[in-house]
Protein backbone atom coordinates (compact mmCIF):
# COMPACT_ATOMS: atom_id res chain seq x y z
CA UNK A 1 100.91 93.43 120.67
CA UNK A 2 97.37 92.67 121.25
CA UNK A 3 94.96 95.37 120.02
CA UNK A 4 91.65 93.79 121.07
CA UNK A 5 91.03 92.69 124.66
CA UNK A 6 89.41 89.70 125.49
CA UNK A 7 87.85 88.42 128.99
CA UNK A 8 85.86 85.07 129.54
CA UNK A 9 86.75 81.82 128.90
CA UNK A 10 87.50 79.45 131.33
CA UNK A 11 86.85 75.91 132.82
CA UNK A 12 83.52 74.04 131.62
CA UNK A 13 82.02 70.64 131.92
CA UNK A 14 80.72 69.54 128.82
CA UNK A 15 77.38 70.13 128.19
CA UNK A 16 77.86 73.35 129.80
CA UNK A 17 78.02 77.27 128.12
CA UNK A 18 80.25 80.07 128.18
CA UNK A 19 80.75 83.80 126.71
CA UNK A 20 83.43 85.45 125.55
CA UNK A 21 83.74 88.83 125.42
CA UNK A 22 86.30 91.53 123.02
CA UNK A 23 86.74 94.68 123.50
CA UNK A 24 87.56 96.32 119.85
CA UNK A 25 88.06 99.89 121.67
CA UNK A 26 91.32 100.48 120.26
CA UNK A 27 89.23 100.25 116.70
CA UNK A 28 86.46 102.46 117.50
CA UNK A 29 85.65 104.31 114.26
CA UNK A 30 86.57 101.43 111.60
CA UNK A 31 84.27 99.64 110.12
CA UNK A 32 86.07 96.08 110.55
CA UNK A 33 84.63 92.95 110.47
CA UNK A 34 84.87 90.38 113.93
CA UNK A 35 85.38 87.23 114.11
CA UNK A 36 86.50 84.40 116.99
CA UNK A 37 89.14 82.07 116.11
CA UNK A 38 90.00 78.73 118.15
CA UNK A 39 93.49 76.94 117.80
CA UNK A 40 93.55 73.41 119.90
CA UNK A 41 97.34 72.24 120.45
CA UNK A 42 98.80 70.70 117.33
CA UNK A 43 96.03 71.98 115.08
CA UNK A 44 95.54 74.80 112.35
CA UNK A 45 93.79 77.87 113.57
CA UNK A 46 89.92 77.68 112.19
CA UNK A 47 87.37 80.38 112.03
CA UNK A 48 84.92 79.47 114.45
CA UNK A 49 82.45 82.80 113.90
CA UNK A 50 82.30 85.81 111.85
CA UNK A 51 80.01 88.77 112.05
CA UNK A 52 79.70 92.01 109.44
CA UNK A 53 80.15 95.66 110.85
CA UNK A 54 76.63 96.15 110.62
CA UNK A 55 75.30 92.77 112.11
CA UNK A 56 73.52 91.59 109.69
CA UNK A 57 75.91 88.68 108.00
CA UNK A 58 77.15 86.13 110.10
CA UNK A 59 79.25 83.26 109.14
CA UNK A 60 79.73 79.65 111.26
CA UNK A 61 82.01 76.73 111.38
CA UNK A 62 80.30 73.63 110.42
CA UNK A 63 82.58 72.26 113.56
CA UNK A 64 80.19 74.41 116.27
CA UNK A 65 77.14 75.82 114.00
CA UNK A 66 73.92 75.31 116.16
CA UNK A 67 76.10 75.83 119.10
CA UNK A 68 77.80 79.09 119.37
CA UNK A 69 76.19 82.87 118.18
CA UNK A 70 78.04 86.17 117.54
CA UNK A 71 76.77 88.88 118.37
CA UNK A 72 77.88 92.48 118.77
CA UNK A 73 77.21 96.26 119.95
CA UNK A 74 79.05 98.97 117.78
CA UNK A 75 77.90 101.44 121.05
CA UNK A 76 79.98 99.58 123.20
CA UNK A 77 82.69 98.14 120.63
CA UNK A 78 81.95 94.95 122.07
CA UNK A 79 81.78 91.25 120.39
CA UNK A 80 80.22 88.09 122.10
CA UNK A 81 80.56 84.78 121.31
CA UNK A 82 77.98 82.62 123.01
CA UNK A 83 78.68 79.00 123.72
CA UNK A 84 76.43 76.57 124.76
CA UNK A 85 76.78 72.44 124.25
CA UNK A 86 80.26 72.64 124.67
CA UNK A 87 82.56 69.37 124.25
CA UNK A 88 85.71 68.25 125.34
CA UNK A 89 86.78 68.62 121.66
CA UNK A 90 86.30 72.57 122.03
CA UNK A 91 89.21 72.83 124.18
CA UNK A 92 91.16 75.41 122.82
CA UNK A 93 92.60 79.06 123.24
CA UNK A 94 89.97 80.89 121.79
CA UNK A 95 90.91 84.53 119.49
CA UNK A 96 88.61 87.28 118.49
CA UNK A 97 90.13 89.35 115.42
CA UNK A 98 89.20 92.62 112.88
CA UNK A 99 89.21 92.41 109.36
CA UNK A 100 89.39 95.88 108.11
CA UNK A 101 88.24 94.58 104.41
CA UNK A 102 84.71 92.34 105.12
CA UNK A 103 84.78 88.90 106.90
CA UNK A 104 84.92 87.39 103.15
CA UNK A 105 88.91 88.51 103.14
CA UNK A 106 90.62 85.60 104.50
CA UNK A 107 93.75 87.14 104.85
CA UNK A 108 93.12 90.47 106.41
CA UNK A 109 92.41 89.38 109.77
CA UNK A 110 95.02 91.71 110.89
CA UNK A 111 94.36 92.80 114.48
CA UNK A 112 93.61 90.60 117.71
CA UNK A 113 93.00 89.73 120.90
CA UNK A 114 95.35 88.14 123.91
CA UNK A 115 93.49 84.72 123.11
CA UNK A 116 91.74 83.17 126.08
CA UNK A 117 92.06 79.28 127.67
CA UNK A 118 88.82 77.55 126.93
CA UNK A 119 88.73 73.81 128.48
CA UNK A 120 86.16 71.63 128.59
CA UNK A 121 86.37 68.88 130.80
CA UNK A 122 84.33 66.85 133.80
């Protein structure tokens, strides 16, 4: 069962942006780590972003650095990812995900979202 909830996504042309949006209400209080994953059909899952509780360390895929930011407001329990650039070969259902332990713990990515459809096409 989901624990994060996640809105955005959608149908792009290339060239064109999107957000994402995940709601980490039902963490409120822990100090967890975010981070979007993307899985395209008949791929591995990769790491796309990765931001610290505080903000300050942020981590990017070589596959869509320069082209995507994560951002997020511990007020709100909210994380973004921005988009922008975006190719056909970003197609993919998109995850945000907590990591209880620091984004540096691969393996403790241990709560997420619904996933969301992210297409890019003309």
């Amino acid at each position: 069962q989901a624990q994060l909830v996640q809105s955005g996504g959608g149908l792009v042309q290339p060239g064109g942006s999107l957000r994402l949006s995940c709601d980490a209400s039902a963490r409120a209080g822990s100090r967890d780590a975010m981070g979007w994953f993307r899985q395209a059909p008949g791929k591995e899952r990769e790491r796309v972003a990765a931001i610290s509780w505080s903000g300050e360390s942020t981590h990017y895929a070589d596959s869509m650095k320069d082209r995507v930011t994560i951002s997020r407001d511990n007020t709100k329990n909210m994380v973004y990812l921005e988009m922008k650039n975006l190719k056909p070969e970003d197609t993919a259902v998109y995850y945000c995900a907590a990591n209880p332990s620091g984004m540096g713990y691969v393996n403790r990515w241990n709560y997420w979202g619904q996933g969301t459809q992210v297409t890019v096409s003309s």
